[in-house]
N, C-alpha and C. Protein backbone atom coordinates (compact mmCIF):
# COMPACT_ATOMS: atom_id res chain seq x y z
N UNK A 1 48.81 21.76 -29.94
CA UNK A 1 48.27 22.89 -29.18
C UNK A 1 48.37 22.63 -27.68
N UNK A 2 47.83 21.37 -27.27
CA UNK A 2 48.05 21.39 -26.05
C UNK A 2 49.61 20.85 -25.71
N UNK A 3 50.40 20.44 -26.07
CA UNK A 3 51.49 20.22 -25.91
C UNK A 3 52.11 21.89 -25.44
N UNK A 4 51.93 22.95 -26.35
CA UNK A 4 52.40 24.09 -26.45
C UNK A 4 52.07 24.59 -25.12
N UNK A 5 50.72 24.61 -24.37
CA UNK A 5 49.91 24.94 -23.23
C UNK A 5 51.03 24.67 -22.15
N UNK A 6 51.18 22.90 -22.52
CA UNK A 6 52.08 22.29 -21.30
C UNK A 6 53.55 22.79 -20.74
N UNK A 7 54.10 23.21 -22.16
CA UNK A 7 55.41 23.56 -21.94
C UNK A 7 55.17 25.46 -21.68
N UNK A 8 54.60 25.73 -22.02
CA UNK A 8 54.15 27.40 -21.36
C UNK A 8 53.92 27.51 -19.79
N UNK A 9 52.77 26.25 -19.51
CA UNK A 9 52.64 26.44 -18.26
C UNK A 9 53.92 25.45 -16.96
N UNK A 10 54.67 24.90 -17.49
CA UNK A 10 55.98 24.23 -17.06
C UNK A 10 56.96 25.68 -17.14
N UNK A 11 56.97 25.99 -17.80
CA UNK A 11 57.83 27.47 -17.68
C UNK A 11 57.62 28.45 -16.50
N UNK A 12 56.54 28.60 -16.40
CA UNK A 12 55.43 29.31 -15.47
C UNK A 12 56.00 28.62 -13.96
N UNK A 13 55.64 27.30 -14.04
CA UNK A 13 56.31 26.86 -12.46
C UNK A 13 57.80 27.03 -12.50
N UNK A 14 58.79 26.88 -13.62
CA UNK A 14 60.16 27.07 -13.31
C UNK A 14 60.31 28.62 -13.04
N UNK A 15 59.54 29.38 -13.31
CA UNK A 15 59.77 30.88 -13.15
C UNK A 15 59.19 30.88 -11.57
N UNK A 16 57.93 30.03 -11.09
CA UNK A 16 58.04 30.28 -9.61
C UNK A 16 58.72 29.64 -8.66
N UNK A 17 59.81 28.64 -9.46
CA UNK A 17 60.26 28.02 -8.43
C UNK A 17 61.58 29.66 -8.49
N UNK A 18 61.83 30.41 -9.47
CA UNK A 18 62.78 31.31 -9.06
C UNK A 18 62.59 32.51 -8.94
N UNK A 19 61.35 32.71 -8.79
CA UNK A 19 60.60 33.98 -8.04
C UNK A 19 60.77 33.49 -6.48
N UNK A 20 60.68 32.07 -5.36
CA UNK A 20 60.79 31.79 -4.45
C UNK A 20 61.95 32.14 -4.33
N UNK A 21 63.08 32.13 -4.86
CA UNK A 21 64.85 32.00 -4.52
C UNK A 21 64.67 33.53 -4.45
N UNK A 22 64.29 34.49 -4.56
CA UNK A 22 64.11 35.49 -4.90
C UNK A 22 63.60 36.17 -3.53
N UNK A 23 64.01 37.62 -2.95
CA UNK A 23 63.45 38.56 -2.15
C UNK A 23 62.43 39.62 -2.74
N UNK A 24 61.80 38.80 -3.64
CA UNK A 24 60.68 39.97 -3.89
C UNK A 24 59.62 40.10 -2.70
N UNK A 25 58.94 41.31 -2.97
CA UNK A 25 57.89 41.37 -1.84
C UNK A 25 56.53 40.31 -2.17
N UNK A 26 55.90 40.06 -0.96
CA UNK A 26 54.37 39.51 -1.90
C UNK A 26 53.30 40.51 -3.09
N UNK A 27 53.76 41.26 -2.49
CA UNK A 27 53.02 42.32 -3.24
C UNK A 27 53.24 42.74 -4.66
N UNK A 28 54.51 42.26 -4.91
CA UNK A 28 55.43 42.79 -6.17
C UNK A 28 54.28 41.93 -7.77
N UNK A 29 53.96 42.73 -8.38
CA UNK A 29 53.06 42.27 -9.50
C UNK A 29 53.47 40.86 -10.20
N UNK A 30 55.24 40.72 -9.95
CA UNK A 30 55.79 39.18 -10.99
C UNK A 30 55.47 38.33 -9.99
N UNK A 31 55.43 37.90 -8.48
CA UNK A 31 54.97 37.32 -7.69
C UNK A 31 53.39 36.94 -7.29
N UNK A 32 52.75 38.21 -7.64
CA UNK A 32 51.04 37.95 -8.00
C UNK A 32 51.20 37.72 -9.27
N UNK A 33 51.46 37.11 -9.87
CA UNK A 33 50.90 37.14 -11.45
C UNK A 33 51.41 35.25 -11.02
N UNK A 34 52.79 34.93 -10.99
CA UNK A 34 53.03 33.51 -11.26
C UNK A 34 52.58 32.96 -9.82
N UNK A 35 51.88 33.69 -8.89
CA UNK A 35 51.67 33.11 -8.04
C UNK A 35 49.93 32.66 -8.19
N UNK A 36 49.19 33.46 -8.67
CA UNK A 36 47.93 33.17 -9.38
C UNK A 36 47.74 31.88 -10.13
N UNK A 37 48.69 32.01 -10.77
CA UNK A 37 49.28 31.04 -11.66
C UNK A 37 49.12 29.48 -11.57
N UNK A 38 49.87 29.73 -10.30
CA UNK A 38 50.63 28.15 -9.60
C UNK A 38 50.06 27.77 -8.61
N UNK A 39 49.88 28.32 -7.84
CA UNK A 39 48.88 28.21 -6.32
C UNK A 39 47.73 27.69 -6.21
N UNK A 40 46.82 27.16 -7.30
CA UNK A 40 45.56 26.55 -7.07
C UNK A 40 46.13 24.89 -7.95
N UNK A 41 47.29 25.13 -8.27
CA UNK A 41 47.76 23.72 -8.78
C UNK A 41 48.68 23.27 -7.46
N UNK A 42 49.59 23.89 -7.20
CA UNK A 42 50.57 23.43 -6.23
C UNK A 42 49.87 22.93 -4.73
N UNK A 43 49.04 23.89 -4.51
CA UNK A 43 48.77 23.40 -2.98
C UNK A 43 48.20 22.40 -2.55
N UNK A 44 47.28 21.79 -3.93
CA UNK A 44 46.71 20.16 -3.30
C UNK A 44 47.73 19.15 -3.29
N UNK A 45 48.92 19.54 -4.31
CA UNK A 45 50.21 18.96 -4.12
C UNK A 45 50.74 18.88 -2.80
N UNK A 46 51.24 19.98 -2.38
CA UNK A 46 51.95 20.42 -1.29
C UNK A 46 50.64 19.54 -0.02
N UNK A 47 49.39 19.89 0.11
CA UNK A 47 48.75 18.92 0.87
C UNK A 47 48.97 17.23 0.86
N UNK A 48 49.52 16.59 0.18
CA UNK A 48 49.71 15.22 -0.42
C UNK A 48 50.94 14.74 -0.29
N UNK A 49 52.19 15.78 -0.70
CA UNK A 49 53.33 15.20 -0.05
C UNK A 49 53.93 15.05 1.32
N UNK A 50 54.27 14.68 1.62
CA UNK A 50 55.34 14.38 3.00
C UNK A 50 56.49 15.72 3.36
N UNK A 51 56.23 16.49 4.30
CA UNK A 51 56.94 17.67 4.63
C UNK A 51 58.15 16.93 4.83
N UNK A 52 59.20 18.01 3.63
CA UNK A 52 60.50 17.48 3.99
C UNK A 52 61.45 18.32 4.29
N UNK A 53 61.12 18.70 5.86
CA UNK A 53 62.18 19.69 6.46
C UNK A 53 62.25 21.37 5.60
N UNK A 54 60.86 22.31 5.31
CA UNK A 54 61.16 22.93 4.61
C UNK A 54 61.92 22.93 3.10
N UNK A 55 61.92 21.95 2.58
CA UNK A 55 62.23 21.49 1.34
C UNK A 55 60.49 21.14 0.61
N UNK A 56 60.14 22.07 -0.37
CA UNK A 56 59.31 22.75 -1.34
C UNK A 56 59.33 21.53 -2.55
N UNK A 57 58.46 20.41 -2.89
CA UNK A 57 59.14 19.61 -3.64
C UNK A 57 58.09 19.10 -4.51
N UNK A 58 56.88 20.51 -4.03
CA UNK A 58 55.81 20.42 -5.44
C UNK A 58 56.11 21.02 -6.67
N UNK A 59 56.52 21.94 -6.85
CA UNK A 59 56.85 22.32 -8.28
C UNK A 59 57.66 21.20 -9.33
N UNK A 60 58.78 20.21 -8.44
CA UNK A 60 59.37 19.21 -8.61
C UNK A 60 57.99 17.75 -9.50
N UNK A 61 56.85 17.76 -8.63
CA UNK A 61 56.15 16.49 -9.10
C UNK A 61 55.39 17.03 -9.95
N UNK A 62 54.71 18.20 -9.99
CA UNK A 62 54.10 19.44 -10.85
C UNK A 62 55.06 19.02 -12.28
N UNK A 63 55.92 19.34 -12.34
CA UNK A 63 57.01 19.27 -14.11
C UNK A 63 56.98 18.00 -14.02
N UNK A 64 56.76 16.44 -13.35
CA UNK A 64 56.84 15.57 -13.65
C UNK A 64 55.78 14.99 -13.68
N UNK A 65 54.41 15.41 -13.27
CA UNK A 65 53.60 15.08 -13.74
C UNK A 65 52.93 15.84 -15.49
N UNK A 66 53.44 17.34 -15.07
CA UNK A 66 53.04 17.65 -16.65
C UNK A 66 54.06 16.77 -17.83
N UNK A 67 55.09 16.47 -17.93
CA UNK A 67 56.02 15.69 -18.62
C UNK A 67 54.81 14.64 -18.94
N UNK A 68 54.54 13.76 -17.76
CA UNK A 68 53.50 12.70 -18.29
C UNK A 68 52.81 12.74 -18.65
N UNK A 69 52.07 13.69 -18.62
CA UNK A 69 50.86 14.07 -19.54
C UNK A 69 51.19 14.36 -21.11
N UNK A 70 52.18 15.16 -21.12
CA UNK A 70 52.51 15.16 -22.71
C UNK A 70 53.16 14.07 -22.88
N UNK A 71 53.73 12.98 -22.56
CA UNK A 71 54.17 12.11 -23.19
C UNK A 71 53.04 10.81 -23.23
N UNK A 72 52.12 10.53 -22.62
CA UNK A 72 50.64 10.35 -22.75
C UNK A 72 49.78 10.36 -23.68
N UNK A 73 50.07 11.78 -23.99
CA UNK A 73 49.04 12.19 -25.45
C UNK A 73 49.69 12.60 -26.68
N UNK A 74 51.17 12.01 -26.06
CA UNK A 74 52.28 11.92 -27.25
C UNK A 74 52.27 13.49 -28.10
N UNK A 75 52.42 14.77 -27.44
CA UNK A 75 52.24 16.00 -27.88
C UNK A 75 53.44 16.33 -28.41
């Protein structure tokens, strides 16, 4: 079950890392919805890493930290 959670919500950040590549508006409902989403996980991230020249490289430790977690609790 929670394995299932993990890989749902890993989907969720790969869909916002390509909602960012994306010219949607902020306003646009698929941008509030995965941005709800991701945004109270990503930003203590994004506070913690090392700014790298506009290079975005929480969603990156985000899937590699959820990876560890399911392989952790062996899901």
């Amino acid at each position: 079950m929670l394995g299932t959670i993990l890989d749902l919500y890993s989907l969720v950040i790969v869909g916002a890392v390509i909602v960012s590549w994306t010219e949607l508006p902020p306003n646009h409902p698929v941008v509030q919805l995965v941005s709800t989403l991701t945004e109270p996980v990503l930003r203590p991230i994004r506070n913690v890493l090392p700014s790298m020249g506009g290079l975005d490289l929480s969603p990156m430790a985000l899937l590699i930290g959820l990876q560890f977690l399911r392989r952790l609790f062996m899901l």
